[in-house]
Protein backbone atom coordinates (compact mmCIF):
# COMPACT_ATOMS: atom_id res chain seq x y z
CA UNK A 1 -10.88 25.81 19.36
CA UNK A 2 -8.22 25.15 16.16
CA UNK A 3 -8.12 21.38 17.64
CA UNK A 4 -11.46 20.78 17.19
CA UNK A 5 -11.38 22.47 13.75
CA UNK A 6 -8.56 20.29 12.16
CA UNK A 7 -10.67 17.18 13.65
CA UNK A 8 -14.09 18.14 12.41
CA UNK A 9 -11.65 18.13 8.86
CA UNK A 10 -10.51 15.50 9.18
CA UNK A 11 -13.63 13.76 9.90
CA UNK A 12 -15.45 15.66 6.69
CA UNK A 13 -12.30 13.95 4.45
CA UNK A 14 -12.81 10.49 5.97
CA UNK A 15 -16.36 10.52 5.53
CA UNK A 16 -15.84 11.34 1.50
CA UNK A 17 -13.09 9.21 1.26
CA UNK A 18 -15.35 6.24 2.70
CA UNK A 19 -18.02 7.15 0.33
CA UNK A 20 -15.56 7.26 -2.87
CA UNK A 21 -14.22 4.02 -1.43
CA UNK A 22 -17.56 2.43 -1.61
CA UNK A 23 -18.87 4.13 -4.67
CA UNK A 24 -15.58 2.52 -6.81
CA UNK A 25 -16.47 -0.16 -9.50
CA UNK A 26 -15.77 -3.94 -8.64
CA UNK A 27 -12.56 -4.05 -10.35
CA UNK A 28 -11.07 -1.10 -8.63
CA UNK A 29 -11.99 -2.46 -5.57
CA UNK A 30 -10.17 -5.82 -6.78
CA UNK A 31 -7.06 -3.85 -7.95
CA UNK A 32 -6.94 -2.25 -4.39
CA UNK A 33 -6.85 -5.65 -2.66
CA UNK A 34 -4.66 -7.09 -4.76
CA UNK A 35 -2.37 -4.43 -4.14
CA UNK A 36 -2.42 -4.13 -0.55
CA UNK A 37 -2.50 -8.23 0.07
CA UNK A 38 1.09 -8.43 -2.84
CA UNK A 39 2.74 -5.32 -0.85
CA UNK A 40 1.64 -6.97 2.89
CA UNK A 41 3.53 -9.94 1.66
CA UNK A 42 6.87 -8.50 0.25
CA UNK A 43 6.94 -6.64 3.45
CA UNK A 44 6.69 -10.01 5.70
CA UNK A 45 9.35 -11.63 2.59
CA UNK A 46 11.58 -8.10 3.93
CA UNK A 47 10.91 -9.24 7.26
CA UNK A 48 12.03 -12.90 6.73
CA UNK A 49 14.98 -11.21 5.47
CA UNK A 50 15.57 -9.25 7.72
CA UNK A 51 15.48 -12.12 10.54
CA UNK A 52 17.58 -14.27 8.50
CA UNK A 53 19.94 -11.71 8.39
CA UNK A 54 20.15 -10.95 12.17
CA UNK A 55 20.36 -15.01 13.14
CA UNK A 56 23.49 -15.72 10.74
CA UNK A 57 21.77 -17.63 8.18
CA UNK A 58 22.29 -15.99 4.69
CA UNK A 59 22.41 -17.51 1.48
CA UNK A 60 23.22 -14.15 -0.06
CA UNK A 61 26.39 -13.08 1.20
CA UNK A 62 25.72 -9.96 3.28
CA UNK A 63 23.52 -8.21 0.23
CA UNK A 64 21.52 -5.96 2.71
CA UNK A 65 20.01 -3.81 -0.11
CA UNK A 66 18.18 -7.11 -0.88
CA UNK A 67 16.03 -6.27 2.24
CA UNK A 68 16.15 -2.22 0.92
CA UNK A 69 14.91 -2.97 -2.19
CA UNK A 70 12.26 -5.73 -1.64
CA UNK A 71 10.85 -3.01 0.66
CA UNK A 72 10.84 -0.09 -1.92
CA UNK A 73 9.76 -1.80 -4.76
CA UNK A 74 6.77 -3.28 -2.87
CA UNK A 75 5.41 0.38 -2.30
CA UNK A 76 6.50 1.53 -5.70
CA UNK A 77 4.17 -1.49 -7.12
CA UNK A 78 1.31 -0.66 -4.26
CA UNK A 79 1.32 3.06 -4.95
CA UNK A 80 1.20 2.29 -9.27
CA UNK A 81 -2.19 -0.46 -8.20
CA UNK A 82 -3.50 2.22 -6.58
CA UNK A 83 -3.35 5.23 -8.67
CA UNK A 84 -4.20 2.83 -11.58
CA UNK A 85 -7.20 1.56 -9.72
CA UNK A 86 -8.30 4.97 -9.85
CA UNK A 87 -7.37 5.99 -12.94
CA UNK A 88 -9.51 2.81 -14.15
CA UNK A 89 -12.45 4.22 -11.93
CA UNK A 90 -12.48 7.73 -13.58
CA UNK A 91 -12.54 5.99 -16.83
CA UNK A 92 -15.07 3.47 -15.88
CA UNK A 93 -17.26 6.05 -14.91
CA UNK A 94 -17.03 8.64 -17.64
């Protein structure tokens, strides 16, 4: 009985989520893609890396927080396009 609570929830939040998603402004919508398609590619760049790494070939002498940080500062810049893109939404609107 709780099961099918928690999924009827979380139904109800992914049908308003899909209906904010499609009620944002163009240039939200941009900002979202543009965020996801620039953090998609750091993480294949961290990937590379992290191949590179494993085979032998390095051209940075063993600097493993290069893979660390390429990672974290791809979400850091994802989660700032995203929050902006909605912060430029609420304004847009109002």
């Amino acid at each position: 009985m709780n099961g099918r609570n928690n999924t009827s929830r979380l139904r109800i939040f992914i049908d308003t989520a899909a209906k904010k998603f499609t009620g944002m402004n163009k240039g939200s919508k941009i900002l979202l893609k543009v965020g996801s398609f620039v953090f998609f590619a750091f993480l294949i760049v961290a990937l590379v890396l992290c191949v590179l790494y494993s085979i032998g070939f390095s051209a940075f002498n063993g600097q493993y927080q290069l893979i660390e940080w390429t990672v974290l500062y791809s979400f850091r810049f994802w989660v700032m396009i995203v929050i902006g893109a909605f912060i430029l939404d609420y304004l847009v609107r109002k």
